[in-house]
C-alpha atoms as a PDB file:
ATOM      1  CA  UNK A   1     -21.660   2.894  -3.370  1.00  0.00           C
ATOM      2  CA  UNK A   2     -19.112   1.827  -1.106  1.00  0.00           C
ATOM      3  CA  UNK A   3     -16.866   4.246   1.184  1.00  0.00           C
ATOM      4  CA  UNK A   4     -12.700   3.280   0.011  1.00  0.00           C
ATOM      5  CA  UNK A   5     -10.593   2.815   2.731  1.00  0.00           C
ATOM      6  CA  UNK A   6      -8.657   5.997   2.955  1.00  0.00           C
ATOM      7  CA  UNK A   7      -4.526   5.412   1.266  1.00  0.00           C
ATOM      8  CA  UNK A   8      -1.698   4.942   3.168  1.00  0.00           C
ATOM      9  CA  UNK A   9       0.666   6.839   2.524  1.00  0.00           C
ATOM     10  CA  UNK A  10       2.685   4.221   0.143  1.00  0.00           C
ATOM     11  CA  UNK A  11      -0.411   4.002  -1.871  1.00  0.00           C
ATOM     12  CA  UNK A  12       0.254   5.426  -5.502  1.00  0.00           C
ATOM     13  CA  UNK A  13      -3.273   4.706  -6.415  1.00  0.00           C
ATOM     14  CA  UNK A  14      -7.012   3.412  -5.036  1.00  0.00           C
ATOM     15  CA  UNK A  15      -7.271  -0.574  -4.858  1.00  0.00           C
ATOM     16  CA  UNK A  16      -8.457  -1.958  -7.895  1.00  0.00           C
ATOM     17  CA  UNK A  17      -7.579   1.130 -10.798  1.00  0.00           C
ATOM     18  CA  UNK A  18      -6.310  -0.479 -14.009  1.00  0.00           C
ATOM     19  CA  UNK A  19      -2.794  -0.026 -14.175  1.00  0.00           C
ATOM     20  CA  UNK A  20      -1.933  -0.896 -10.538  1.00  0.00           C
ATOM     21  CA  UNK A  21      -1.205  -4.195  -8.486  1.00  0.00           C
ATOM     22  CA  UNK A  22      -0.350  -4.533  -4.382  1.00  0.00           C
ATOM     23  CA  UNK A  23       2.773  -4.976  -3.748  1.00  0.00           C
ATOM     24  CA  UNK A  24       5.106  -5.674  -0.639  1.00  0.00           C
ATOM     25  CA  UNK A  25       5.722  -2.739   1.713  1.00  0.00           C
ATOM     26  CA  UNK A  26       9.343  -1.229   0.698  1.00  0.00           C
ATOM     27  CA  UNK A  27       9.325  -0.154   4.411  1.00  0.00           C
ATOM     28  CA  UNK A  28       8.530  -3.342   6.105  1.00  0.00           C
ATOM     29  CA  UNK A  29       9.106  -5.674   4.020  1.00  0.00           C
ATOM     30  CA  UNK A  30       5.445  -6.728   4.537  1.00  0.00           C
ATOM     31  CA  UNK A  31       5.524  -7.182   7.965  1.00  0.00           C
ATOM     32  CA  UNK A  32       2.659  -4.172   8.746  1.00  0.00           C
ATOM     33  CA  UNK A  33       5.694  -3.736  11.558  1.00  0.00           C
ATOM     34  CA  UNK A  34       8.374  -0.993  11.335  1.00  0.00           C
ATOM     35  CA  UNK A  35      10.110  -0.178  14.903  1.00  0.00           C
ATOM     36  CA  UNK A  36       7.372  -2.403  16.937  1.00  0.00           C
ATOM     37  CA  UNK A  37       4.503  -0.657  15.713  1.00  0.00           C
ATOM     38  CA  UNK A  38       2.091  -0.516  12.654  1.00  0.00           C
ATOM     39  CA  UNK A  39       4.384   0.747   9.639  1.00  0.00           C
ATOM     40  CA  UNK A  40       3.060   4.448   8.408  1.00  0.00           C
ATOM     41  CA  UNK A  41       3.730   3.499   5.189  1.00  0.00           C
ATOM     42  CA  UNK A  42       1.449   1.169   4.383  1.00  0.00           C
ATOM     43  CA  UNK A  43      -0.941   1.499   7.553  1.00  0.00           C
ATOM     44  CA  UNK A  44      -0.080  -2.150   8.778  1.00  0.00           C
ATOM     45  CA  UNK A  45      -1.466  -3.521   5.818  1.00  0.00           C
ATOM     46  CA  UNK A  46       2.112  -4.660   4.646  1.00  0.00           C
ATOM     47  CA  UNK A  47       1.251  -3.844   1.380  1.00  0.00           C
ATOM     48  CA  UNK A  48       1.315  -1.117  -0.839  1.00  0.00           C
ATOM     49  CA  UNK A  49      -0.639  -0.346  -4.318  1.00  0.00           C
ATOM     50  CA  UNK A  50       1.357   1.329  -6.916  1.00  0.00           C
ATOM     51  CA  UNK A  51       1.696   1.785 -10.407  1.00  0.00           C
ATOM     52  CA  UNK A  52       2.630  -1.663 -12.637  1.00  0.00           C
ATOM     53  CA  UNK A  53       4.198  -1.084 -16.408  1.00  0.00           C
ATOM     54  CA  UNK A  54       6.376   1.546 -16.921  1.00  0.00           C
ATOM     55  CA  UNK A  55       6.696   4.225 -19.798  1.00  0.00           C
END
């Protein structure tokens, strides 16, 4: 089985759960930059997973 990349810290949830989508980095704005380096948030990815739907 493959090793998941670890989550950045703006992760809600693993890649690829049901219930979840990527989504732009609220940080960034999907740059993967914040300040002139790699964004903590989402690990320079520029993207975040979180939770879709609502309830």
């Amino acid at each position: 089985m493959a090793q998941q990349p670890p989550l950045n810290p703006g992760d809600e949830a693993e890649p690829g759960v049901p219930g979840t989508g990527e989504d732009l980095c609220p940080d960034c704005n999907g740059s993967g930059k914040l300040d002139g380096a790699d964004c903590k948030t989402c690990g320079g990815t520029g993207k975040v997973t979180q939770g879709i739907g609502g309830g």
